[in-house]
N, C-alpha and C. Protein backbone atom coordinates (compact mmCIF):
# COMPACT_ATOMS: atom_id res chain seq x y z
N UNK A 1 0.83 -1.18 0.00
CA UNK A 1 0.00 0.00 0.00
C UNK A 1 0.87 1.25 0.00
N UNK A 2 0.66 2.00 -0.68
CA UNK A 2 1.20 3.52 -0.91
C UNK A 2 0.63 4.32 -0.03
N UNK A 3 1.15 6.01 0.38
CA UNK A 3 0.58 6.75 1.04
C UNK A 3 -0.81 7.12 0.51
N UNK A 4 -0.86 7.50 -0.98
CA UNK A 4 -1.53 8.08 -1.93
C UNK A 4 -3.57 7.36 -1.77
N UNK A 5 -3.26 5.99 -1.46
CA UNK A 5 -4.40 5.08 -1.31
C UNK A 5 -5.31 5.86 -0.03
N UNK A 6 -4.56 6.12 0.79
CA UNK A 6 -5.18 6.65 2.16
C UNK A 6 -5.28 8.62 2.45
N UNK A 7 -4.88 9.20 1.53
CA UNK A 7 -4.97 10.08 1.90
C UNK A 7 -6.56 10.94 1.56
N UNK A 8 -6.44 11.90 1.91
CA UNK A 8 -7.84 12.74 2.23
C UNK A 8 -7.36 13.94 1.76
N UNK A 9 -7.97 14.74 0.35
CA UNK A 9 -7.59 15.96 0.31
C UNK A 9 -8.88 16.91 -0.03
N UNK A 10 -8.67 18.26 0.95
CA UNK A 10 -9.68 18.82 1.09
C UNK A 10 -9.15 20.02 -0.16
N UNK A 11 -9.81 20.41 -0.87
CA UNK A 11 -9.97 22.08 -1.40
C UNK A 11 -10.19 23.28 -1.43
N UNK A 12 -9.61 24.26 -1.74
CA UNK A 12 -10.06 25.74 -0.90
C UNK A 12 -12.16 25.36 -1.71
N UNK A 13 -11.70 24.48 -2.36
CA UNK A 13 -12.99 24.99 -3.63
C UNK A 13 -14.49 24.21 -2.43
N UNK A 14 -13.71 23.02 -1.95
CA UNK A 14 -14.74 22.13 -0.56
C UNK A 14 -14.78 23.41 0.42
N UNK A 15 -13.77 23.68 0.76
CA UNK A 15 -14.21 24.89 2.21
C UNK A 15 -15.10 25.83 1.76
N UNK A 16 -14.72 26.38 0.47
CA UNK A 16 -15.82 27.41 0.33
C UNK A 16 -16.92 26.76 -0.22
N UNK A 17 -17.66 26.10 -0.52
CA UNK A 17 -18.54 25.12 -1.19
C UNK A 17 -19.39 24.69 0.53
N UNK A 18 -18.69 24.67 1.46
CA UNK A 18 -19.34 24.30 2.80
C UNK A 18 -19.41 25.58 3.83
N UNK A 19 -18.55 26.54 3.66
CA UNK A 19 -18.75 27.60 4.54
C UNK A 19 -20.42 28.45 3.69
N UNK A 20 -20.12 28.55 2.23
CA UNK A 20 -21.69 29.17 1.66
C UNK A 20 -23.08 28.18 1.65
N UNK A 21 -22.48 26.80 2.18
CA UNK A 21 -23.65 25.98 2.66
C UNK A 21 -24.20 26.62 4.14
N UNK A 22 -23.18 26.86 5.19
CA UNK A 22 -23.64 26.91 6.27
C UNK A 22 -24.19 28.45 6.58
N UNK A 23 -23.70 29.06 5.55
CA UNK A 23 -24.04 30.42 5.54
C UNK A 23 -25.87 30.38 5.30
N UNK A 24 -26.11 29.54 4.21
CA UNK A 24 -27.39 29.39 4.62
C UNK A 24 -28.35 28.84 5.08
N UNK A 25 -27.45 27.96 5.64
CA UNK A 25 -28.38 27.39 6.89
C UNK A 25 -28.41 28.57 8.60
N UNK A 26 -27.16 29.85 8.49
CA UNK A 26 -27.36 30.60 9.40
C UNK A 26 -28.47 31.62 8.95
N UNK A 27 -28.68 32.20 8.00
CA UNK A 27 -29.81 32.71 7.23
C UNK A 27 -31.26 32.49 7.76
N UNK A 28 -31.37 31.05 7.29
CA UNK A 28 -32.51 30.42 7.46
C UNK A 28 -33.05 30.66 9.06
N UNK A 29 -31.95 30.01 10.36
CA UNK A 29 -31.93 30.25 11.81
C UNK A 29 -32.44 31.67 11.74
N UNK A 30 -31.66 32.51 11.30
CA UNK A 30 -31.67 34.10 11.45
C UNK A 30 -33.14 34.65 11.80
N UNK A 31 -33.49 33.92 10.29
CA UNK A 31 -34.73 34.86 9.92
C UNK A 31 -35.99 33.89 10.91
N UNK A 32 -35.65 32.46 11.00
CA UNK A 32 -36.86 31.94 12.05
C UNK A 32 -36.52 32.66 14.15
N UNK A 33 -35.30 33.09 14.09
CA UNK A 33 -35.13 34.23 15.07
C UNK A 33 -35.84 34.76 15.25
N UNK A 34 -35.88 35.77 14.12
CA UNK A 34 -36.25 36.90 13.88
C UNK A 34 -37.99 36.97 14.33
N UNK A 35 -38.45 35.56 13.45
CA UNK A 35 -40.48 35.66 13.78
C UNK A 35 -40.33 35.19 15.21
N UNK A 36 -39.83 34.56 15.47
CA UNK A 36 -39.39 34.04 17.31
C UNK A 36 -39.64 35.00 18.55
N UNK A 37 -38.73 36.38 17.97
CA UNK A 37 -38.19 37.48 18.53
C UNK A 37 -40.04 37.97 18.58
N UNK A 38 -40.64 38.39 17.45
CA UNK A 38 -41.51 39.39 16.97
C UNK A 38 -42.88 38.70 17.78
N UNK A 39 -42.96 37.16 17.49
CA UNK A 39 -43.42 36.19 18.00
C UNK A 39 -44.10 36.67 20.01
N UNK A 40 -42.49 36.89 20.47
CA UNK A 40 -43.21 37.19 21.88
C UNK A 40 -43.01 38.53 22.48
N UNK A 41 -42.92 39.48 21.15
CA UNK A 41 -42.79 40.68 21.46
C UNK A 41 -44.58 40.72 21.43
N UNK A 42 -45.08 39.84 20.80
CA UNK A 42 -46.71 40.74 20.59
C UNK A 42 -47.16 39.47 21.29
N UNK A 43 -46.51 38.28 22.23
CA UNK A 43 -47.78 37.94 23.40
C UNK A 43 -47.37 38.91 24.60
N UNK A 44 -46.68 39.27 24.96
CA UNK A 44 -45.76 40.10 25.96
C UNK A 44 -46.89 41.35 26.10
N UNK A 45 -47.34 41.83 25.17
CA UNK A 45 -47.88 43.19 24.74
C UNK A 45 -49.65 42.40 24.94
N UNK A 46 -49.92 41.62 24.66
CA UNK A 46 -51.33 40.86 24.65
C UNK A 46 -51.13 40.53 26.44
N UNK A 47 -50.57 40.22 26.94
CA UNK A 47 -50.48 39.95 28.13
C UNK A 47 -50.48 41.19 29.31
N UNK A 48 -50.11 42.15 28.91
CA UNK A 48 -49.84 43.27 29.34
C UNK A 48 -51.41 44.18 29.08
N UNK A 49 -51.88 43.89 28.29
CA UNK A 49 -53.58 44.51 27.74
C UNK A 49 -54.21 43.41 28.67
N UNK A 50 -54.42 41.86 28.88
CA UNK A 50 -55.12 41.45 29.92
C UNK A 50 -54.94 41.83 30.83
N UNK A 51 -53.67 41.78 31.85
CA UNK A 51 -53.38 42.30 32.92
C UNK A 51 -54.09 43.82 33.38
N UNK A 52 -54.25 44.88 32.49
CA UNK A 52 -54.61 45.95 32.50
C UNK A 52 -56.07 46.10 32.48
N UNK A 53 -57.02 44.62 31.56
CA UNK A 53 -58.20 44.80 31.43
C UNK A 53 -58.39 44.34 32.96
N UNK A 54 -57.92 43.24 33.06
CA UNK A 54 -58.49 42.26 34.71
C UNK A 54 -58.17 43.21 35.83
N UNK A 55 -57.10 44.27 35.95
CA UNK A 55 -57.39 45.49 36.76
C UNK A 55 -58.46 45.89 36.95
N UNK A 56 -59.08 46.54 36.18
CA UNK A 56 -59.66 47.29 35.60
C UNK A 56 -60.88 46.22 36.48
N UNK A 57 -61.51 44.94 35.97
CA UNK A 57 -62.70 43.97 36.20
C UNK A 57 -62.46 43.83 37.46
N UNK A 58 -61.34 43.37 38.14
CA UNK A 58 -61.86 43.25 39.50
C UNK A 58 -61.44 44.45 40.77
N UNK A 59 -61.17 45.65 40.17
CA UNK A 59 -61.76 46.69 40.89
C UNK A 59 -63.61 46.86 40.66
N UNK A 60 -63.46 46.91 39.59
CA UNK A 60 -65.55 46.74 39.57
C UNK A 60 -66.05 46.19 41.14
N UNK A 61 -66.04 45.29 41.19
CA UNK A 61 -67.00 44.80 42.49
C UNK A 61 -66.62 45.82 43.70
N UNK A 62 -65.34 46.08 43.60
CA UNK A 62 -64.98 46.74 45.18
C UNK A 62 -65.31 48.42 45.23
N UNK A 63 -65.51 48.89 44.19
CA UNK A 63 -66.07 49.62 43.81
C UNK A 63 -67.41 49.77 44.16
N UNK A 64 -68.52 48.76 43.31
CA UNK A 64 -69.94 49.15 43.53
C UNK A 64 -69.80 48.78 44.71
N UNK A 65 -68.79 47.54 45.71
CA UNK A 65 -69.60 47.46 47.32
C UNK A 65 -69.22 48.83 48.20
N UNK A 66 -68.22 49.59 47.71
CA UNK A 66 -68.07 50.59 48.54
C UNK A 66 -68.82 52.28 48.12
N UNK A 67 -69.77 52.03 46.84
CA UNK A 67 -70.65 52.88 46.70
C UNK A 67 -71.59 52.66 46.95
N UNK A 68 -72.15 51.06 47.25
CA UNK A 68 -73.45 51.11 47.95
C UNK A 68 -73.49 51.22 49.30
N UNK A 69 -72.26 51.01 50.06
CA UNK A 69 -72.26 50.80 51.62
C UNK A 69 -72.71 52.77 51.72
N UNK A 70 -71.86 53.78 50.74
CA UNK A 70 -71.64 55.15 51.18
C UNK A 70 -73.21 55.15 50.55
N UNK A 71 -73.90 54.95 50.01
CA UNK A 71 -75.58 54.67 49.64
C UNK A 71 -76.14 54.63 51.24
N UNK A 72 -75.99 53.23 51.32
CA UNK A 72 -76.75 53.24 52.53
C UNK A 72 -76.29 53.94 53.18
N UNK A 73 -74.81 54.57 54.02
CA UNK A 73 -75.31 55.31 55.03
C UNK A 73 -75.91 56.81 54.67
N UNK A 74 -75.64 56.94 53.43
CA UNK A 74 -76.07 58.37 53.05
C UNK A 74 -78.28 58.38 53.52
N UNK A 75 -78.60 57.10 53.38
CA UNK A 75 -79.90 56.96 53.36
C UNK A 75 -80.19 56.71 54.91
N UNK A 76 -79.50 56.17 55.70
CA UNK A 76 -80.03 56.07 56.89
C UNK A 76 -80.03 56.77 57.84
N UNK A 77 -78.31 58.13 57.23
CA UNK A 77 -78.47 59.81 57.60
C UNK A 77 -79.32 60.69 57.46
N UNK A 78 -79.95 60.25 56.37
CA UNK A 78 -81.13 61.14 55.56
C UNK A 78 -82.94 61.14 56.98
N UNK A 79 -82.73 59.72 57.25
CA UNK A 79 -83.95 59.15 57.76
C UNK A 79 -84.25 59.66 58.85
């Protein structure tokens, strides 16, 4: 057996032939990032509008009970 049988030779023409492969396979990552990113920028923002509505709903009750309590005593001052 000769050296020649076993050897392995790579090419500038293979490196660049595999670095513009992986280039777009970083592309591809990039841009599914990218909807990823945008993705929980707008539940973040949807979450932030519930939080603000459900404020909002459960002050309601504590509300009407503390305008009807100032009701009644306004009515039993009245009497």
């Amino acid at each position: 057996m000769s050296d020649t049988e076993h050897e392995i030779r790579i090419t500038l023409k293979d490196v660049y032939e595999k670095v513009n492969a992986q280039g777009d396979e970083i592309g591809a990552i990039s841009s599914k990032l990218d909807l990823y990113i945008g993705l929980t920028e707008r539940i973040a923002d949807h979450e932030k509008r519930i939080r603000t509505a459900e404020r909002w709903i459960f002050a309601l009750p504590g509300t009407a009970f503390v305008l009807s309590v100032a009701g009644l005593v306004v009515a039993v001052l009245k009497a």
